[in-house]
Protein backbone atom coordinates (compact mmCIF):
# COMPACT_ATOMS: atom_id res chain seq x y z
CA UNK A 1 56.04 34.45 179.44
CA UNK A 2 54.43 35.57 176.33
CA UNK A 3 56.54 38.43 174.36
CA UNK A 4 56.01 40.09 171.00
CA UNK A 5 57.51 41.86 168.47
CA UNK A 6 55.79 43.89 165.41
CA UNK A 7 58.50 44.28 162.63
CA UNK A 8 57.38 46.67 160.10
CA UNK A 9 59.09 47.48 157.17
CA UNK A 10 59.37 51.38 156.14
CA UNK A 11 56.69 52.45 153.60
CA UNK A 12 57.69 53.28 150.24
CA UNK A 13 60.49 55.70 150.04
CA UNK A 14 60.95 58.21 147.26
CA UNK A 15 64.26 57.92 144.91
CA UNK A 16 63.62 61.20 143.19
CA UNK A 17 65.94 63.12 145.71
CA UNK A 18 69.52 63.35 144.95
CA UNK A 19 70.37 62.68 148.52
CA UNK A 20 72.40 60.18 150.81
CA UNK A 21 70.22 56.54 151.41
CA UNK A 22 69.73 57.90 154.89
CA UNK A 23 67.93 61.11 154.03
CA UNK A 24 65.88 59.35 151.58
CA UNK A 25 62.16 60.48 152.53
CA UNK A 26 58.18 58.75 151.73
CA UNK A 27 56.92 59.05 148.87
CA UNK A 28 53.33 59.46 148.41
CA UNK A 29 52.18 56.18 148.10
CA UNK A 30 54.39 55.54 151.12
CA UNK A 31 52.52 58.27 152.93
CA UNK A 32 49.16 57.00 152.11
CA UNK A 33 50.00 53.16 153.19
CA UNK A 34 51.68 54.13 156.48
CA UNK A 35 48.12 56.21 157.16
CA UNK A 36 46.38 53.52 156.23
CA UNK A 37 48.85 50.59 157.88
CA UNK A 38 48.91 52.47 161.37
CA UNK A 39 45.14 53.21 161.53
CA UNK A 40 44.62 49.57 160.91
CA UNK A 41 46.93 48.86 163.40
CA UNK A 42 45.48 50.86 165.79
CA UNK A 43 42.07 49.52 166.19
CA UNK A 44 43.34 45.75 166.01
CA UNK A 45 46.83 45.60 167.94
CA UNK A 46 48.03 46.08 171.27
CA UNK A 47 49.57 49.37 171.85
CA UNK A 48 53.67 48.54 171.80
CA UNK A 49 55.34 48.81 175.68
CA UNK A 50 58.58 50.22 173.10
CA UNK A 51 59.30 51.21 169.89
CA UNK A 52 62.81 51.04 167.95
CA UNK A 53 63.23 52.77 165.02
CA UNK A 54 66.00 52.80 162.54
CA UNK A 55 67.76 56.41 161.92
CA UNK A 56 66.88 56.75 158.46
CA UNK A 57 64.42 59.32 157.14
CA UNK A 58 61.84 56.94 155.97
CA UNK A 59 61.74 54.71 158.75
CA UNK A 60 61.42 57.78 161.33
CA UNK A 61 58.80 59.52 159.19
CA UNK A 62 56.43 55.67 158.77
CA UNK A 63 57.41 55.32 162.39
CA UNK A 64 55.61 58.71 163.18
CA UNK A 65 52.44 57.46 161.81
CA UNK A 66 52.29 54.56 164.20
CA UNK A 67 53.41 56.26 167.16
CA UNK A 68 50.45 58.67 166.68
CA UNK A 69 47.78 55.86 166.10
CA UNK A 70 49.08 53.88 169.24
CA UNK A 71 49.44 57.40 171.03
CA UNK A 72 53.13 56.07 172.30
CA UNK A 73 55.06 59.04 174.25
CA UNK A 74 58.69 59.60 173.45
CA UNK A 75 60.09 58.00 176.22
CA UNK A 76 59.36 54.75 174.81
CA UNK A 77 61.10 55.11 171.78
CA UNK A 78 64.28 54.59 170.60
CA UNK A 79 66.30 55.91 167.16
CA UNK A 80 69.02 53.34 166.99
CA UNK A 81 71.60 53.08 164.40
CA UNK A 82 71.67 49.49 164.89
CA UNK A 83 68.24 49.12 163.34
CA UNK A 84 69.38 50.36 159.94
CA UNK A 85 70.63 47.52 159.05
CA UNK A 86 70.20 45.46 155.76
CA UNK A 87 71.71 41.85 157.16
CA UNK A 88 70.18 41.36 160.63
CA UNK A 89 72.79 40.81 162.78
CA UNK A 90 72.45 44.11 163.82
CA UNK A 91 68.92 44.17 164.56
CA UNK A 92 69.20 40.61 166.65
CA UNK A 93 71.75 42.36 168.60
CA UNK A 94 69.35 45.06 168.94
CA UNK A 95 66.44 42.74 169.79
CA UNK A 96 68.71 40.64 173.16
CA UNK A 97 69.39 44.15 174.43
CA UNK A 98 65.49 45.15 175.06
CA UNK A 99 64.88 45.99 178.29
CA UNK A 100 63.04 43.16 180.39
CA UNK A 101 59.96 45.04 181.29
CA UNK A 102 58.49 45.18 177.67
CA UNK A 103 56.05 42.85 176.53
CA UNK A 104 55.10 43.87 173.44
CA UNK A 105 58.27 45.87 170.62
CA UNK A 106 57.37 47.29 167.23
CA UNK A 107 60.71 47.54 165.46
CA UNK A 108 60.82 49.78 162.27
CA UNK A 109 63.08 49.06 160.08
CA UNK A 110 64.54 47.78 156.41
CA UNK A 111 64.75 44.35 154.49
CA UNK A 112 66.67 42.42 153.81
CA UNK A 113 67.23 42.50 157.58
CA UNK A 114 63.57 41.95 158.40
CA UNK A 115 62.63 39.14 155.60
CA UNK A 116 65.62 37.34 157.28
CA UNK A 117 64.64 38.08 160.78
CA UNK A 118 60.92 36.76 160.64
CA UNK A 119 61.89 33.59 158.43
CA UNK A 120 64.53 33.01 161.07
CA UNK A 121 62.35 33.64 164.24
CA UNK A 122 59.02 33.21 163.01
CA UNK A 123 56.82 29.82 161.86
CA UNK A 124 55.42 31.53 158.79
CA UNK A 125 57.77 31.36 155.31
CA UNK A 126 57.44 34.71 154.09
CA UNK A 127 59.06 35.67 150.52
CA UNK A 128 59.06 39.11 150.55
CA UNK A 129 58.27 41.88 153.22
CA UNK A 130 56.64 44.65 151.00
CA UNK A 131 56.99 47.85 152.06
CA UNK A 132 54.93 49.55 155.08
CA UNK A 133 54.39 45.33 155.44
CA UNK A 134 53.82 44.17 158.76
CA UNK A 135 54.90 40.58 160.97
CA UNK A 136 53.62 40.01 164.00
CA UNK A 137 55.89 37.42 166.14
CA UNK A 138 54.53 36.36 169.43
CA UNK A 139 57.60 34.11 171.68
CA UNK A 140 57.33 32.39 174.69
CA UNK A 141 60.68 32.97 176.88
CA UNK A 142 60.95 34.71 179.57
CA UNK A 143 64.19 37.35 178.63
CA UNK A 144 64.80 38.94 175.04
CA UNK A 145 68.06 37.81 175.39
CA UNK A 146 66.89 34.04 175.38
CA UNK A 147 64.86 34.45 172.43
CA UNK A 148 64.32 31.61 169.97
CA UNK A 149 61.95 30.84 167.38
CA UNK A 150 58.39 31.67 168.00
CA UNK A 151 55.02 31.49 166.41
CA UNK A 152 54.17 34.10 163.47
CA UNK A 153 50.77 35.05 164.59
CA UNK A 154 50.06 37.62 161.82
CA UNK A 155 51.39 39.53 158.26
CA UNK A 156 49.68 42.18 156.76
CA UNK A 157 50.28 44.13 153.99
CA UNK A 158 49.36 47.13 152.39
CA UNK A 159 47.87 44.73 149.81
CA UNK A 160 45.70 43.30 152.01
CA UNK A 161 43.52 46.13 151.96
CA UNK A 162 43.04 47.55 148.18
C-alpha cells in the first residue's frame, strides 16, 4: 500500500526579535516563499489526509499557508512538540505513531531533523533542506509503524522558482 509523506522545512524565520527560539516568527522573505511554496503546492500535490506541525512560531505560521492552499480543516492537524525537533528521533517516533487511515502526511518541521530524515528514508541524497524546501517521500508498506526506506519522488525549493 502506497503511503506518503511531504516534509517541509519552515520558511525563513526572522532573528531580529529578542525572543525564545520557539517564538521566533517569518520573516518576509519567509512570508513570500511559503505564499509562493503552498500555492505551488496546491495546484500540483495531493491534498494531505493529516498534517503535523511542530509548536514553534515559524513552523505554525508556514504551516498556515499550506493548510489554506490544500483547504485542510483543523481536525486533521496536529501541533506536536515532538516535531520540534533538531535530531530526528523525535520526529520518527512521531512518524510510527500516525494513525493507519492516512495515506498521504505533510510534516512541518526543522533541520537538521528533516535533512536526516529524507537521506535516511528517502532514495534521493539531498545536502541541504533550504528553508520553506520541500521532499516528497512516497513508501510502500502497509502500517507507518513498518516504515522503511522508500522512493524520493520529488524536492522543491524555493529556488526552483526565481
Amino acid at each position: 500500500m502506497k503511503r506518503t509523506i511531504y516534509f517541509l522545512r519552515h520558511a525563513k524565520s526572522s532573528w531580529e526579535t529578542n525572543v525564545e527560539d520557539l517564538q521566533r516568527p517569518l520573516n518576509s522573505r519567509g512570508k513570500k516563499d511559503a505564499l509562493l511554496m503552498s500555492n505551488f503546492a496546491e495546484k500540483q500535490l495531493k491534498r494531505p489526509d493529516f498534517v503535523g506541525v511542530s509548536t514553534a512560531m515559524r513552523t505554525r505560521q508556514t504551516a498556515e499557508y499550506f493548510l489554506t492552499a490544500f483547504n485542510v480543516q483543523d481536525a486533521h492537524v496536529v501541533h506536536d512538540p515532538a516535531l520540534y525537533d533538531f535530531s530526528g528521533e523525535s520526529v520518527m517516533q512521531f512518524i510510527k505513531s500516525i494513525d493507519q487511515s492516512n495515506k498521504i502526511v505533510m510534516l512541518v518541521g526543522h533541520n537538521h531533523a528533516f535533512t536526516a530524515l529524507v537521506n535516511m528514508l528517502g532514495s534521493k541524497s539531498i545536502d541541504h533542506v533550504p528553508t520553506c524546501g520541500m521532499t516528497i517521500i512516497d513508501f510502500d508498506c502497509d502500517s507507518w509503524q513498518n516504515i522503511t526506506r522508500g522512493l524520493t519522488r520529488e524536492t522543491i525549493f524555493p529556488r526552483d522558482f526565481k
